[in-house]
Protein backbone atom coordinates (compact mmCIF):
# COMPACT_ATOMS: atom_id res chain seq x y z
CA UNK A 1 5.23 2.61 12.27
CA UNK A 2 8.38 3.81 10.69
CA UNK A 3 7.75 3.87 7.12
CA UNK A 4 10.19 4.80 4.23
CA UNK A 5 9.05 6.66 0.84
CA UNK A 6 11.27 6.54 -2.14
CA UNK A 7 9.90 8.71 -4.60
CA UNK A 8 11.45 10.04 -8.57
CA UNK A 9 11.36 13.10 -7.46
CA UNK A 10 10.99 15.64 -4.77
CA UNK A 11 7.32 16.14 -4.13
CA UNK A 12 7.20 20.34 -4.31
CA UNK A 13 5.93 22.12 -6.28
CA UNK A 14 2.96 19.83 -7.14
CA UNK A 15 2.91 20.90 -10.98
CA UNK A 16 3.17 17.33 -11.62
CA UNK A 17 0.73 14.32 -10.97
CA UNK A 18 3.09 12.26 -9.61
CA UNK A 19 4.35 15.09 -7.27
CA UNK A 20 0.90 15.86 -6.12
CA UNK A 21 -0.32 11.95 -5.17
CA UNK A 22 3.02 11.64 -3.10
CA UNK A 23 2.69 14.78 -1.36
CA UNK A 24 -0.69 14.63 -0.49
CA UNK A 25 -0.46 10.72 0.85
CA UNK A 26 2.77 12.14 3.07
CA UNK A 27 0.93 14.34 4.60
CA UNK A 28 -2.04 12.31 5.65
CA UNK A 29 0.40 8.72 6.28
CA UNK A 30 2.40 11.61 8.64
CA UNK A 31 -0.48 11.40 11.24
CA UNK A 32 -0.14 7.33 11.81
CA UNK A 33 3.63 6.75 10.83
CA UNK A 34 6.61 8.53 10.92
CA UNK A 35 8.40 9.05 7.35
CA UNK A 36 11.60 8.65 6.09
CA UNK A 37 11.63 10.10 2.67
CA UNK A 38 14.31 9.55 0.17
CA UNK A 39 13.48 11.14 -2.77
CA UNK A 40 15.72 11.00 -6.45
CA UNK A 41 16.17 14.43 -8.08
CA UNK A 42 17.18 16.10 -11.48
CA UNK A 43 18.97 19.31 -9.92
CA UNK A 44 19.03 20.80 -6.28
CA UNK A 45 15.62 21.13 -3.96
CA UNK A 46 15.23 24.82 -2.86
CA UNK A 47 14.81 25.19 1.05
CA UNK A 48 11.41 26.62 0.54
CA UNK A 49 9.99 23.51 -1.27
CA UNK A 50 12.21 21.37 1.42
CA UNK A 51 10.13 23.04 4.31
CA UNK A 52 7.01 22.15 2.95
CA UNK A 53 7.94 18.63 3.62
CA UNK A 54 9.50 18.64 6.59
CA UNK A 55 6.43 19.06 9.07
CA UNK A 56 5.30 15.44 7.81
CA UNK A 57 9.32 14.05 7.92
CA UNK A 58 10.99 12.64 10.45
CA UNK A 59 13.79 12.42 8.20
CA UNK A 60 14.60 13.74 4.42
CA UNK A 61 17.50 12.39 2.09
CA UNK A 62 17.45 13.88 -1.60
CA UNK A 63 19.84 12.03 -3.87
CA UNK A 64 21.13 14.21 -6.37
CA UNK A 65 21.56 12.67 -10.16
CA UNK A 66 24.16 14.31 -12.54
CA UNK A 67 23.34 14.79 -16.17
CA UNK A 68 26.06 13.01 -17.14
CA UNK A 69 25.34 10.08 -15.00
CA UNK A 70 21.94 10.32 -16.88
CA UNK A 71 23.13 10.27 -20.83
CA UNK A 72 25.18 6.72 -19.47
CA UNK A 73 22.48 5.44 -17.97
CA UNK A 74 20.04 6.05 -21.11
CA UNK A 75 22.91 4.65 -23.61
CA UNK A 76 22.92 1.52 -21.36
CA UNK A 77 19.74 1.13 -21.56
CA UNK A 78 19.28 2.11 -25.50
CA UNK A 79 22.27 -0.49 -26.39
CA UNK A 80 23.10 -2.95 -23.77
CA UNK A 81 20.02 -3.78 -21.14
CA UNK A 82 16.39 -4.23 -21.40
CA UNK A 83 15.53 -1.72 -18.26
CA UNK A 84 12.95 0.83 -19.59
CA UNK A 85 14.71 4.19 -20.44
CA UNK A 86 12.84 5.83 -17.78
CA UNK A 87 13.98 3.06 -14.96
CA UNK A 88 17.34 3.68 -16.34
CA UNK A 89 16.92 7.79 -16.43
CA UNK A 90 16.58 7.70 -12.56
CA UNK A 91 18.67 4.48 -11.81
CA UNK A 92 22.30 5.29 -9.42
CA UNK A 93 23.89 2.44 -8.13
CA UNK A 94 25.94 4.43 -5.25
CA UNK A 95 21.86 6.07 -4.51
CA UNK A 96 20.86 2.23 -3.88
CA UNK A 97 23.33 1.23 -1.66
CA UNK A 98 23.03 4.56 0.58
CA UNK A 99 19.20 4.22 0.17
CA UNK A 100 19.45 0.63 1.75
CA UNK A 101 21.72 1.66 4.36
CA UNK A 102 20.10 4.18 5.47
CA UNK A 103 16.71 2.26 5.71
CA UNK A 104 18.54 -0.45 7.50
CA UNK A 105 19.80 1.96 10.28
CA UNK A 106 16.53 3.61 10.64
CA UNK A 107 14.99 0.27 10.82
CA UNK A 108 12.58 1.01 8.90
CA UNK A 109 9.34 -1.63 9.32
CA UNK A 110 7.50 -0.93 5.82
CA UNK A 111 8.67 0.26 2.59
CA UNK A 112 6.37 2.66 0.44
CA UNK A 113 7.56 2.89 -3.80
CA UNK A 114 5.98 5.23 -5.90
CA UNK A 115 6.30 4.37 -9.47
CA UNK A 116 8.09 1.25 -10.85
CA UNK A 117 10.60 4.57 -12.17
CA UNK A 118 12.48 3.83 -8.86
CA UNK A 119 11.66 0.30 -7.91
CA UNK A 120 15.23 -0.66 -9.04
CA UNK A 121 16.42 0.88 -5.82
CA UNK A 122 14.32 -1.55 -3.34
CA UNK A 123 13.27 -4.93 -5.19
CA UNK A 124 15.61 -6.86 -3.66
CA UNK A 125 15.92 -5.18 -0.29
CA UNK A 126 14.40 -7.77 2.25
CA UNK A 127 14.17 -6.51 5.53
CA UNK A 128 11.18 -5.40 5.72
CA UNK A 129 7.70 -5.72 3.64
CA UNK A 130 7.33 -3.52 0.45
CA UNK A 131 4.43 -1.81 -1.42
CA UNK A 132 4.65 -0.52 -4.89
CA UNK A 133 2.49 2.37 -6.54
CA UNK A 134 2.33 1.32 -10.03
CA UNK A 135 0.44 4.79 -10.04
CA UNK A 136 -1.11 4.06 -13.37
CA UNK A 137 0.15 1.53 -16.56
CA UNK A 138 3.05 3.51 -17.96
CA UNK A 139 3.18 0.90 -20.72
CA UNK A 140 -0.20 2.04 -22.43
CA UNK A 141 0.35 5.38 -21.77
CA UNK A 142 3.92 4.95 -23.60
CA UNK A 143 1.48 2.30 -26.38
CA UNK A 144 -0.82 5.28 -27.06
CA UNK A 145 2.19 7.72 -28.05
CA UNK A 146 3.61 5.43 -30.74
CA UNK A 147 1.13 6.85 -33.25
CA UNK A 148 1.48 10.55 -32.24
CA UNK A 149 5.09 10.21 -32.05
CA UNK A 150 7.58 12.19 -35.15
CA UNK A 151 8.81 9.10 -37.72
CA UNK A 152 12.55 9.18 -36.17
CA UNK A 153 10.92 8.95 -32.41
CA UNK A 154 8.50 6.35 -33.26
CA UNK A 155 11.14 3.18 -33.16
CA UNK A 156 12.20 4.36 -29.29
CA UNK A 157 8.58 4.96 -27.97
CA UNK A 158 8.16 1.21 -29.32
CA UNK A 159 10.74 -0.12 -28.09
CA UNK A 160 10.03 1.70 -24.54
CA UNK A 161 6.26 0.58 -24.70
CA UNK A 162 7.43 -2.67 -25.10
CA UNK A 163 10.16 -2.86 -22.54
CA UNK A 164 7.66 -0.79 -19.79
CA UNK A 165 5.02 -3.55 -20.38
CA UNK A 166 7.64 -6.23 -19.86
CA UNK A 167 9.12 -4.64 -16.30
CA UNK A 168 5.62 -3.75 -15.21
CA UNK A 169 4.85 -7.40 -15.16
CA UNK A 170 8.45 -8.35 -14.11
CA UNK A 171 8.36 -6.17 -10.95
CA UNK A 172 5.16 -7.39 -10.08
CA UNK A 173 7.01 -10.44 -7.42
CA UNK A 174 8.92 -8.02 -5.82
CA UNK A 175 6.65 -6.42 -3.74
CA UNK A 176 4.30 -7.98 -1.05
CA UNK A 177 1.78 -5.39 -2.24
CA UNK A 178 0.44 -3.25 -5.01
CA UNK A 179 -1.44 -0.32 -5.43
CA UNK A 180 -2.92 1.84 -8.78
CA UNK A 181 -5.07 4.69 -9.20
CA UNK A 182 -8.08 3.18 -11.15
CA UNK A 183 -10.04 0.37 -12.30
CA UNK A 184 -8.56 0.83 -15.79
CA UNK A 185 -5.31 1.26 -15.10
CA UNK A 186 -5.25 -1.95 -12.94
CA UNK A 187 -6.43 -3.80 -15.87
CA UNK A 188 -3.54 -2.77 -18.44
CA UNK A 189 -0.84 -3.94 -16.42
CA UNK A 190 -0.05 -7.32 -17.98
CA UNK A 191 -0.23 -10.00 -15.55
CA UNK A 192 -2.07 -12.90 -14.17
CA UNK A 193 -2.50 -11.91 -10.70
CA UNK A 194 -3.15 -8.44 -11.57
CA UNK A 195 -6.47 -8.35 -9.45
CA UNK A 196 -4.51 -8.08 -6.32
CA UNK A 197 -3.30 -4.55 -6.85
CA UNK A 198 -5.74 -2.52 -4.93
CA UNK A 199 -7.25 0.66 -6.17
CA UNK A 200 -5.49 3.91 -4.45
CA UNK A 201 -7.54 7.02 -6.09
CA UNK A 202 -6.31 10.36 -5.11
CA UNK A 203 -7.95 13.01 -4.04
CA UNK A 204 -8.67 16.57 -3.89
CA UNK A 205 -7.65 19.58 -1.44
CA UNK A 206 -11.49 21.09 -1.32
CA UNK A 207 -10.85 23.53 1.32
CA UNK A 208 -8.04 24.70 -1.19
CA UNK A 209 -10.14 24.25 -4.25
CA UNK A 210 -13.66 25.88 -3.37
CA UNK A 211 -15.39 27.78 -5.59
CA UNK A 212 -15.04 31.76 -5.56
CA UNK A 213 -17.68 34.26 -6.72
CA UNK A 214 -15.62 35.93 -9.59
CA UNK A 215 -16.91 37.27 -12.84
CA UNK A 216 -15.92 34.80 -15.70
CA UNK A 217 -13.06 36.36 -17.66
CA UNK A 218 -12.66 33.70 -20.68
CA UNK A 219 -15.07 31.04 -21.60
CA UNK A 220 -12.59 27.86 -21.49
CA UNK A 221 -9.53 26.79 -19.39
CA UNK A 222 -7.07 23.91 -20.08
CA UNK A 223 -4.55 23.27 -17.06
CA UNK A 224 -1.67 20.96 -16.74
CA UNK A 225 1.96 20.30 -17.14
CA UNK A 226 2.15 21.66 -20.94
CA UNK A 227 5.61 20.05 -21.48
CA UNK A 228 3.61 16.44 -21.34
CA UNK A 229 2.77 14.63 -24.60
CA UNK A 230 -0.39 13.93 -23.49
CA UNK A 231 -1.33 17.30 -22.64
CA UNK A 232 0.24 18.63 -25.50
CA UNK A 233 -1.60 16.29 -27.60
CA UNK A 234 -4.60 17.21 -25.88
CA UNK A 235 -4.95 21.31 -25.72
CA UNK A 236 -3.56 21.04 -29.74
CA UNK A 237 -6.23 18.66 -30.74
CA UNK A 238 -8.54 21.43 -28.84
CA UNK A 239 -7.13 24.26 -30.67
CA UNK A 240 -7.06 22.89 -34.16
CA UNK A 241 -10.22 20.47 -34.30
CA UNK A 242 -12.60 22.04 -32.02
CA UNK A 243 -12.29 25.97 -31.60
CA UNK A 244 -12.37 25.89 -35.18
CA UNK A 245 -16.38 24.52 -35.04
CA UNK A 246 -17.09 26.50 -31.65
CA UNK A 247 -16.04 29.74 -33.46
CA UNK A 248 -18.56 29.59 -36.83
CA UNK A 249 -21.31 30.09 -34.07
CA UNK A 250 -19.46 31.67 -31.40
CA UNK A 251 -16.47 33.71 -32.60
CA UNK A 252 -16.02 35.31 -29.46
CA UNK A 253 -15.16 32.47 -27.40
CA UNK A 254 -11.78 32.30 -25.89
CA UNK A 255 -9.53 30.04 -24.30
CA UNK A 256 -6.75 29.96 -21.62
CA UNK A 257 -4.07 27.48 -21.97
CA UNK A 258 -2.40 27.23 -18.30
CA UNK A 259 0.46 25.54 -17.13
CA UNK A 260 4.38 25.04 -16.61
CA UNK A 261 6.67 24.92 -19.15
CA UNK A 262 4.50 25.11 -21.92
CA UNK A 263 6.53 23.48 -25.54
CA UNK A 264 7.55 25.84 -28.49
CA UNK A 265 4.08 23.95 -30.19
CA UNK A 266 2.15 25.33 -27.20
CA UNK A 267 3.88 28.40 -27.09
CA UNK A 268 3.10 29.08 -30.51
CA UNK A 269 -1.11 28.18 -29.96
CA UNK A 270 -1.15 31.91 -28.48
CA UNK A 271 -3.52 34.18 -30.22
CA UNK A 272 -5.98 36.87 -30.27
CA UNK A 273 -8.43 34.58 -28.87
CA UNK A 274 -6.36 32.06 -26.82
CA UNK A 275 -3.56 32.73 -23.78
CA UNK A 276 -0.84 30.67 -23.11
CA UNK A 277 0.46 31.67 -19.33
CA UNK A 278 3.27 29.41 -18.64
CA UNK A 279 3.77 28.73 -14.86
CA UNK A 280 0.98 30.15 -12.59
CA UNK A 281 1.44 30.67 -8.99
CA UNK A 282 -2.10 29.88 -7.89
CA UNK A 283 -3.91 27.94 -10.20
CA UNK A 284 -7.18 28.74 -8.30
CA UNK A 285 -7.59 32.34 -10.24
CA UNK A 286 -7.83 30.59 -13.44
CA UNK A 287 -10.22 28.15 -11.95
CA UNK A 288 -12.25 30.95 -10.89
CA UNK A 289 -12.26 33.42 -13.97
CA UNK A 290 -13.40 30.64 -16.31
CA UNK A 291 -17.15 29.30 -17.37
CA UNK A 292 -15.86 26.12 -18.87
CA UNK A 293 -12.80 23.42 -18.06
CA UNK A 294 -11.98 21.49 -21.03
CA UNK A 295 -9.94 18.49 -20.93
CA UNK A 296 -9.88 16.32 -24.15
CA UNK A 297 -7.29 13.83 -23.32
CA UNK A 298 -6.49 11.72 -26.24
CA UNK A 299 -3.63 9.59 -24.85
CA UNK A 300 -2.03 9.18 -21.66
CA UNK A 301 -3.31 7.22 -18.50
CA UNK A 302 -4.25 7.29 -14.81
CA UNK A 303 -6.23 10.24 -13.12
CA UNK A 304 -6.83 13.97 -14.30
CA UNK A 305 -6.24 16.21 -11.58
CA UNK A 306 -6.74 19.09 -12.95
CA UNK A 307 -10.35 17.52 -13.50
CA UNK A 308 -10.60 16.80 -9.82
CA UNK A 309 -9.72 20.28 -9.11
CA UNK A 310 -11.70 21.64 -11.65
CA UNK A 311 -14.76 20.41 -10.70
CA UNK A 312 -14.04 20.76 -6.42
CA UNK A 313 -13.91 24.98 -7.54
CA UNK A 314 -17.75 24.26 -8.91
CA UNK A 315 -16.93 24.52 -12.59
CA UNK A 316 -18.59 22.62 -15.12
CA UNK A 317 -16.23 20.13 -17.15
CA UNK A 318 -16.21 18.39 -20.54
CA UNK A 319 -13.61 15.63 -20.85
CA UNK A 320 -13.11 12.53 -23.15
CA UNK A 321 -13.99 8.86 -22.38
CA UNK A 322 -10.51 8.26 -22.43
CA UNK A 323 -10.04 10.22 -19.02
CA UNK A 324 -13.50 9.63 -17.69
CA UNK A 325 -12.68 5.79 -17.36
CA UNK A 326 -10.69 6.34 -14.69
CA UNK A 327 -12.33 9.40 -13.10
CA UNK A 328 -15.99 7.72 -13.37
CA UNK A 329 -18.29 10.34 -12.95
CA UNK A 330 -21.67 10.02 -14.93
CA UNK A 331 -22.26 11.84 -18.29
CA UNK A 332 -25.18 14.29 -18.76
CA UNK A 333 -24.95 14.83 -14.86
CA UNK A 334 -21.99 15.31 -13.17
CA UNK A 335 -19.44 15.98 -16.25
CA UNK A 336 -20.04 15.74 -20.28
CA UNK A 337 -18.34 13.67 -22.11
CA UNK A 338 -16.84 14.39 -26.02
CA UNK A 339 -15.72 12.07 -28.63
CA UNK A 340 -15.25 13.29 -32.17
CA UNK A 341 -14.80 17.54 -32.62
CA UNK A 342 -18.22 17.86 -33.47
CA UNK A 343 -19.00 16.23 -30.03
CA UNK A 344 -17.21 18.49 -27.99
CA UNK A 345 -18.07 21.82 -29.53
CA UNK A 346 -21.67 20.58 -28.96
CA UNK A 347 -21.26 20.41 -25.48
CA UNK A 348 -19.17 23.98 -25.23
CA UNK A 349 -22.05 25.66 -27.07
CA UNK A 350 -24.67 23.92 -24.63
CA UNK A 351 -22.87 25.23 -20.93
CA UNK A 352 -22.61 28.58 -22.60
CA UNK A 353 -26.10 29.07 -23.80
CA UNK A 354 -27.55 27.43 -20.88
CA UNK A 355 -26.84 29.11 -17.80
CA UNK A 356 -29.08 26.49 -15.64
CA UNK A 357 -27.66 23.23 -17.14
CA UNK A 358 -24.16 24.86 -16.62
CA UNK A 359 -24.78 25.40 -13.02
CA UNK A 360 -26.08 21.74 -12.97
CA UNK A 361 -23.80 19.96 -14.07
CA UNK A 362 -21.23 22.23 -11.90
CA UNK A 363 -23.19 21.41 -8.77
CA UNK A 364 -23.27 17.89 -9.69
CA UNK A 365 -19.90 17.71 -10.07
CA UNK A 366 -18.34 19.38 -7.01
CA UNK A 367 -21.22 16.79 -5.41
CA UNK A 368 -19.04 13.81 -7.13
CA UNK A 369 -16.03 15.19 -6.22
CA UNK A 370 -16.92 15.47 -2.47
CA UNK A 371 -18.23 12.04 -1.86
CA UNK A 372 -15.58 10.16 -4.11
CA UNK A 373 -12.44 11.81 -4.12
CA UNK A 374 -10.96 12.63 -0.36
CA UNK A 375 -7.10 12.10 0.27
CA UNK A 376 -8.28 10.88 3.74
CA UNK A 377 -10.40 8.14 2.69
CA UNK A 378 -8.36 7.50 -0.34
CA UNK A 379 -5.09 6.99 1.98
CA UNK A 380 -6.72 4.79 4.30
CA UNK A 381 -6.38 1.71 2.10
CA UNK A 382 -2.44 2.61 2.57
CA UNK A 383 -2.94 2.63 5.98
CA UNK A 384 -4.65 -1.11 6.10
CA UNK A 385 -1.98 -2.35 3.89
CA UNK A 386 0.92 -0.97 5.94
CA UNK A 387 -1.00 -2.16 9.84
CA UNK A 388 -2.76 -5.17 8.80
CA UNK A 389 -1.07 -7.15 6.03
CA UNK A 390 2.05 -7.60 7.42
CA UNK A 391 4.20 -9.30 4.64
């Protein structure tokens, strides 16, 4: 089948989640289909990132957007339409109409969207049936910043939640089929028919992500893109609520904060006791030099990766029930779950005292991992949608 991808952005390097889903779903759709990828991007796409692509592309187009077509587009959207700001931020009417052309003249027999961010570019086009990845509900994710969010910020993050939720359920009719990462995520996109988006999890690269026999170096790891809210929310409510508890009993404990483009507030975490690294080639030598990966998501939505990973590389994890929802692995035996500070520097204390129920709940985990979490099984309910459905 000749399918075509439009995606927000370029899908190398996968230091984002969105990144990571598309690339790894190219790659395994490139063995029954042949893709055409158009992809929107913020800046130009090195050749080296380009020809990690093209062995799963029959054909690549990378639309370029300009930062000044940006600021118009966001002002439009602040002050004189009701498109979220970040449909807006990736929004270029010339993009569409070359986007639909070229589809057209590749005749092109399903349409794959990633992210309602660039379903402005194919809602209406009609040759051919469509599937969107809502990926996860953008609107709660946006809902559960409003609180976190600096007094003069609050107003837009409102208004943004409010518009996302609105678009999420306006798209909805515009493709023949849906798909989201989770259970939970499925059930915060507002609309009446929302059972019929089907449940796309991703996956993990485990012959990438094995475990290594290294010596610990640090006792806990937090990974991610540190430039996110949610992360940033996260590794700061580790840093000034828990640590604080975990180092009255064990001051020796330190942490490594890991990640691109890590914010001044991030930046500024570093200590004596805690690393910040910025961007890290391999991400797999902080996997393996730590006893513990900590992830105590407070807001945000969708799937942790960096959990996934975590726990393919055999390391025990500790997580909140905010990003266990989704993920769905059992407390007390595959993963630990904290709540309140208290909770969490319970658990810490308990993998590092207790060698055995560290290595059990690691075992467990990469056990999880392996029978729930496989791109190839995951991207097989693509595959039914795109050869069976039809429209």
């Amino acid at each position: 089948m000749r399918l075509g991808i439009v995606l927000s952005r370029f899908p190398y390097p996968l230091e984002k989640g969105d990144k990571l889903r598309a690339f790894y779903q190219i790659q395994e759709l490139s063995k029954t289909h042949e893709i055409y990828l158009c992809t929107i991007n913020v800046g130009n796409v090195d050749e080296y990132s380009l020809k990690q692509l093209e062995p799963y592309c029959k054909e690549i187009k990378v639309f370029k957007l300009s930062k000044i077509s940006i600021l118009i587009n966001l002002a439009f959207s602040l002050f004189l339409s009701k498109l979220p700001m970040q449909v807006a931020y990736f929004y270029n009417r010339k993009a569409k109409k070359q986007i639909h052309n070229f589809f057209k003249n590749k005749n092109i027999e399903h349409l794959f969207c990633q992210l309602i961010r660039v379903a402005e570019y194919v809602k209406d086009y009609k040759h051919c049936p469509k599937t969107l990845d809502y990926m996860d509900a953008l609107s709660q994710g946006m809902e559960r910043r409003i609180d976190k969010a600096s007094f003069y910020l609050k107003p837009f993050v409102r208004i943004e939640s409010t518009r996302l939720k609105r678009y999420e359920h306006f798209i909805f009719s515009s493709f023949n089929h849906k798909i989201i990462i989770s259970e939970q995520d499925r059930e915060l996109i507002v609309h009446a028919k929302n059972n019929e988006i089907e449940i796309v999890r991703n996956g993990v690269n485990e012959e990438y992500f094995k475990p290594q026999n290294l010596s610990p170096e640090f006792e806990l790891l937090f990974t991610g893109n540190m430039s996110y809210p949610p992360n940033i929310d996260g590794v700061s409510f580790l840093v000034d609520k828990i640590l604080p508890l975990v180092w009255k009993t064990h001051p020796n404990v330190r942490l490594v904060i890991a990640g691109a483009n890590p914010s001044q507030s991030v930046q500024k975490l570093a200590s004596d006791r805690i690393k910040v690294t910025g961007w890290v080639d391999d991400m797999r030598e902080y996997y393996a030099k730590t006893k513990i990966f900590i992830a105590p998501m407070q807001i945000g939505t969708g799937l942790q990766n960096k959990l996934l990973e975590a726990m393919s590389m055999n390391i025990p994890c500790i997580t909140s029930p905010l990003a266990n929802n989704a993920l769905q692995a059992i407390d007390g035996e595959s993963i630990l779950i904290g709540d309140k500070p208290i909770e969490y520097k319970e658990q810490i204390v308990k993998l590092i005292d207790n060698q055995n129920f560290a290595n059990k709940i690691a075992k467990n985990g990469k056990l999880f991992i392996t029978k729930n979490y496989n791109w190839e099984n995951s991207t097989k309910t693509l595959n039914s949608i795109f050869l069976n459905h039809g429209t």
